[in-house]
C-alpha atoms as a PDB file:
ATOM      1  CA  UNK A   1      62.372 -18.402 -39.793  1.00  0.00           C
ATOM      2  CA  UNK A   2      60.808 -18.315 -43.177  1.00  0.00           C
ATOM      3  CA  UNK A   3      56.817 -17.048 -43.476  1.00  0.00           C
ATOM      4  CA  UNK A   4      56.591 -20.925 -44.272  1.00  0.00           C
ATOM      5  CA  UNK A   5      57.549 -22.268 -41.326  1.00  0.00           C
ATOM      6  CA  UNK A   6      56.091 -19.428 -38.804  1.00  0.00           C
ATOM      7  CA  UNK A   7      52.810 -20.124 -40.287  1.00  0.00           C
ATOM      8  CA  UNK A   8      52.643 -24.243 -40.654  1.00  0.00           C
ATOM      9  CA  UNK A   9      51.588 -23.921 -43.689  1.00  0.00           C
ATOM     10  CA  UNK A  10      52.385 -27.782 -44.647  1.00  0.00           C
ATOM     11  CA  UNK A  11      50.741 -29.076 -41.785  1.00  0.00           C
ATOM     12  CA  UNK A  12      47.973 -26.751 -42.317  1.00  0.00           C
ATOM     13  CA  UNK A  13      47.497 -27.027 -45.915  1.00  0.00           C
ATOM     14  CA  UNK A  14      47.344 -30.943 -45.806  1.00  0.00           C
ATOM     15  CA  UNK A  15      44.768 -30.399 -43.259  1.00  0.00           C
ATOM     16  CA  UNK A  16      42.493 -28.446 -46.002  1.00  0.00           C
ATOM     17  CA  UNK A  17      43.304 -30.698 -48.409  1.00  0.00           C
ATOM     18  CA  UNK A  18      42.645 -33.781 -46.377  1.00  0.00           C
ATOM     19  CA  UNK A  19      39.284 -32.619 -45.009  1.00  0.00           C
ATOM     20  CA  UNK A  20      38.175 -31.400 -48.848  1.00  0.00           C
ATOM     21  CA  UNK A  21      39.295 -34.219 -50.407  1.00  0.00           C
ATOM     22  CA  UNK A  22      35.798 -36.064 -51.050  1.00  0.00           C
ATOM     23  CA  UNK A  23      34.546 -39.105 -51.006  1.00  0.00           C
ATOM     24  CA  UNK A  24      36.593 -41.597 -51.984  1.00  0.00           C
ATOM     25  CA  UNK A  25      36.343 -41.279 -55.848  1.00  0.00           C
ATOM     26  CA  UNK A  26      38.043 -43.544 -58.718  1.00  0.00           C
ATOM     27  CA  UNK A  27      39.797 -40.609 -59.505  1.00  0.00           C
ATOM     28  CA  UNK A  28      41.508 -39.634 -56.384  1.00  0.00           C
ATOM     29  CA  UNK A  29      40.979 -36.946 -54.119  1.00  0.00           C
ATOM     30  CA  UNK A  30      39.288 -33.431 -54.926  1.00  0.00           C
ATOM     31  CA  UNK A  31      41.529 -30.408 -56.207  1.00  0.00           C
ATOM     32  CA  UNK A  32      41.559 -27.442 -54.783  1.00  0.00           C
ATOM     33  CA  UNK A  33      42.471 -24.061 -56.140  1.00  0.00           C
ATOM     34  CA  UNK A  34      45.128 -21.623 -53.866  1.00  0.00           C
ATOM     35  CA  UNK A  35      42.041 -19.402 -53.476  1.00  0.00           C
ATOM     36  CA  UNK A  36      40.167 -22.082 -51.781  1.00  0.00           C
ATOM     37  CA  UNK A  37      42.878 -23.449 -49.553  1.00  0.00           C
ATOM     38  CA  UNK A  38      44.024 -19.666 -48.645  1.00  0.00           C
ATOM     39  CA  UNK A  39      40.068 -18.750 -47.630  1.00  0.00           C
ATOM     40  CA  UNK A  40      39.611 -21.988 -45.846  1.00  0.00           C
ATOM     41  CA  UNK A  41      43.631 -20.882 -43.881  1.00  0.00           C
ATOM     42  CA  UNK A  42      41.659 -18.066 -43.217  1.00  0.00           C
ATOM     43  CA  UNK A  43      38.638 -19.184 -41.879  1.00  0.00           C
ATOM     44  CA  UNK A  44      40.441 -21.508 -39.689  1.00  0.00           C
ATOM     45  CA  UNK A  45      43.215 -19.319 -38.090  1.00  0.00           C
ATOM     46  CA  UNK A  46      41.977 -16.131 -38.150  1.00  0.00           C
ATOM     47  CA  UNK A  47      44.304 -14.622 -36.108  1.00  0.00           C
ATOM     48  CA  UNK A  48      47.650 -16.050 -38.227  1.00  0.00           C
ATOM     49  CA  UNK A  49      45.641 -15.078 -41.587  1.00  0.00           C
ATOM     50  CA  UNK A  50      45.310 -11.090 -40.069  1.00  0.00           C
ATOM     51  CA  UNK A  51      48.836 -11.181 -39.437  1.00  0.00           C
ATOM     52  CA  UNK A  52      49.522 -12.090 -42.763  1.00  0.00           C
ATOM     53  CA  UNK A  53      47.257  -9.474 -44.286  1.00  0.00           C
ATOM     54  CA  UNK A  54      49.324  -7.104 -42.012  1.00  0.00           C
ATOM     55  CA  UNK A  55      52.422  -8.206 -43.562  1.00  0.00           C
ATOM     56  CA  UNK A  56      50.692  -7.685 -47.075  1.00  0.00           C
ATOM     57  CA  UNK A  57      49.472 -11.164 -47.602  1.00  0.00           C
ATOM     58  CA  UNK A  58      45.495 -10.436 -48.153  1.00  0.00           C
ATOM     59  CA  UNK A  59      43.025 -12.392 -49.931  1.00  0.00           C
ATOM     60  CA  UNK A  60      43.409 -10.283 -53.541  1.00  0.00           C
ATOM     61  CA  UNK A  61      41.314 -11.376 -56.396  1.00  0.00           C
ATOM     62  CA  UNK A  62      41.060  -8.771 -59.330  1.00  0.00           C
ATOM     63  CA  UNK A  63      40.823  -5.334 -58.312  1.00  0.00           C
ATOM     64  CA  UNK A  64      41.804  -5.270 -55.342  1.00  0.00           C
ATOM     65  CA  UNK A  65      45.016  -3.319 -55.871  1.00  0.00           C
ATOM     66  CA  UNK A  66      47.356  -6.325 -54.133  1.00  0.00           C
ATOM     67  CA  UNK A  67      51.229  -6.901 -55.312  1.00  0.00           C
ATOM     68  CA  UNK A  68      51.313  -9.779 -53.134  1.00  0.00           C
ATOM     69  CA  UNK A  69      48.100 -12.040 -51.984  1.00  0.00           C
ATOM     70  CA  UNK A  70      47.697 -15.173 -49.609  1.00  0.00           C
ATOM     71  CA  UNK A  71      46.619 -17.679 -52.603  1.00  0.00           C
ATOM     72  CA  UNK A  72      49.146 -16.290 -55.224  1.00  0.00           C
ATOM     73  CA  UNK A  73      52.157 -16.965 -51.836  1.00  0.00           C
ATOM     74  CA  UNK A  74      50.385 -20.658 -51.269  1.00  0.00           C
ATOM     75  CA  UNK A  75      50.384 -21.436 -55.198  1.00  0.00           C
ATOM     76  CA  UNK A  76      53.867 -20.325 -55.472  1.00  0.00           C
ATOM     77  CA  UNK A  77      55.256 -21.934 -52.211  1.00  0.00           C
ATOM     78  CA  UNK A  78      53.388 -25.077 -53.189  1.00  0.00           C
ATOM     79  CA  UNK A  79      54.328 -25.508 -56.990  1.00  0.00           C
ATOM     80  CA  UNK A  80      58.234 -25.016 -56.292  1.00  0.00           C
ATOM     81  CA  UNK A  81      58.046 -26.739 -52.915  1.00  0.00           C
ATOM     82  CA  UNK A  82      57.019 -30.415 -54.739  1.00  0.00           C
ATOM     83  CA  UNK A  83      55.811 -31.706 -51.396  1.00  0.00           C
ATOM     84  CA  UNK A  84      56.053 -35.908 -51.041  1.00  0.00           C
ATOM     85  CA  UNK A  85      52.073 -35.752 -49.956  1.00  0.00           C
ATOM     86  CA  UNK A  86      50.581 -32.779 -52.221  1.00  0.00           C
ATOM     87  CA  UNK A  87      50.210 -33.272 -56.036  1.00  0.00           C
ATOM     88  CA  UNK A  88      49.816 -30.007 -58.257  1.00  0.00           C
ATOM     89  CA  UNK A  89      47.462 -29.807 -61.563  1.00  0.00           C
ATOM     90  CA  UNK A  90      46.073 -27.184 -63.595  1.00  0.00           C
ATOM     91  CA  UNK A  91      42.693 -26.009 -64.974  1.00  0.00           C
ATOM     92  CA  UNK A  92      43.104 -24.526 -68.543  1.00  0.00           C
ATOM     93  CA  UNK A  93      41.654 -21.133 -68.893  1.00  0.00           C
ATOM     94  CA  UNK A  94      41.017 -22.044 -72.090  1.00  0.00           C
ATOM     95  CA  UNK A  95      37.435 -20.515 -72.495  1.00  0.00           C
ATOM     96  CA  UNK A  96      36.585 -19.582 -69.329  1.00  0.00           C
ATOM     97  CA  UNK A  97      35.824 -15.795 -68.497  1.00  0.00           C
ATOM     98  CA  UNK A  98      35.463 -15.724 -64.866  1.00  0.00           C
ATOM     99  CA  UNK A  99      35.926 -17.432 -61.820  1.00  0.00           C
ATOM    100  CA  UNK A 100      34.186 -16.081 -58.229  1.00  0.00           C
ATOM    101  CA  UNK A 101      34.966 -17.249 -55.152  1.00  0.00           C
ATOM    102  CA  UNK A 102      33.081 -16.056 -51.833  1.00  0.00           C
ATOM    103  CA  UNK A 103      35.090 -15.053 -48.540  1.00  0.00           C
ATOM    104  CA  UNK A 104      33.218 -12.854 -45.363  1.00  0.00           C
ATOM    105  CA  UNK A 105      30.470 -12.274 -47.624  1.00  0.00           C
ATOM    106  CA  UNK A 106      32.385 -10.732 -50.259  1.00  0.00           C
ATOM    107  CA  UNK A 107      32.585 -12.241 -54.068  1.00  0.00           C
ATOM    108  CA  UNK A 108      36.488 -12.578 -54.668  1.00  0.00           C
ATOM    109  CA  UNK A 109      37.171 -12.743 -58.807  1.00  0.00           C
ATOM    110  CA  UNK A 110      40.151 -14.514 -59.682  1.00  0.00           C
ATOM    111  CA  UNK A 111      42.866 -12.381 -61.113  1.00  0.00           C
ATOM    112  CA  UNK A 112      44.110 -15.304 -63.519  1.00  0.00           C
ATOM    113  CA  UNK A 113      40.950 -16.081 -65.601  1.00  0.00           C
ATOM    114  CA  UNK A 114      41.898 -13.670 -68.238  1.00  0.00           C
ATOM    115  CA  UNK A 115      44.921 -13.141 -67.657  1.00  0.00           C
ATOM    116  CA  UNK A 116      46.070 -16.188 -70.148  1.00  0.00           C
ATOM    117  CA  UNK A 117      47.536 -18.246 -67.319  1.00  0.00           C
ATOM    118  CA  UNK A 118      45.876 -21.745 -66.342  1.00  0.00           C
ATOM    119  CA  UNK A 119      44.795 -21.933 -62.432  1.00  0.00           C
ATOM    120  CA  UNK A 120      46.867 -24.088 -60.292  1.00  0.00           C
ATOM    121  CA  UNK A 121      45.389 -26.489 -58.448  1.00  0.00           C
ATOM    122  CA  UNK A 122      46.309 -28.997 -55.593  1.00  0.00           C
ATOM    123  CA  UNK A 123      44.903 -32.071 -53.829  1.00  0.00           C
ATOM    124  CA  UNK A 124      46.695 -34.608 -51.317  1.00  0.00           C
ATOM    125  CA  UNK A 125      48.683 -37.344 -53.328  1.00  0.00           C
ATOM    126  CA  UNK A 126      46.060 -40.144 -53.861  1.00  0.00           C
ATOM    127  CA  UNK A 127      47.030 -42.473 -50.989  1.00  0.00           C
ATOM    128  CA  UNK A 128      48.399 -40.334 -48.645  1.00  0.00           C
END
């Protein structure tokens, strides 16, 4: 069984998505980044995310010394998985320096911002 399928994660992630989406807005639901949707995975099953971090799936951000982190799995798994209900996007990282997110009272610094790569982001089709 593939980490995929042990964990939900489809189910799971449309969740997040579904209960972040916003109010309904002319232009469709809210985005979220694979940072977001991994901290709010964690916040909900914190048992499933500490396995993951066991298997070497942690939250990461720049620094902190991971190969492999929950949002860089979700972004991947997402982006090649072209789900019928989750539409992908990207924020440029054209002039942007820095990008913080907060998880168990920590500040988490994304590990793309300047790295040249734009940040994925996802949202549930428009719709769905």
């Amino acid at each position: 069984m593939s980490l995929w399928e042990e964990f939900d994660f489809e189910a799971r992630i449309v969740e997040i998505l579904r209960d972040h989406a916003g109010r309904d807005h002319h232009m469709g639901p809210a985005f979220l980044s694979p940072y977001q949707i991994a901290i709010e995975f964690a916040r909900r099953h914190p048992l499933d995310y500490q396995r993951l971090e066991q298997q070497g799936f942690s939250m990461g951000g720049e620094g902190a010394g991971a190969r492999n982190s929950l949002p860089q799995y979700i972004g991947k798994e997402l982006s090649s998985r072209r789900l019928a209900t989750i539409e992908g996007g990207f924020l440029s990282s054209c002039h942007m320096e820095d990008l913080f997110l907060s998880f168990e009272g920590q500040r988490i610094q994304s590990s793309l911002t300047r790295s040249g790569f734009d940040l994925s982001l996802f949202r549930v089709r428009p719709g769905q």
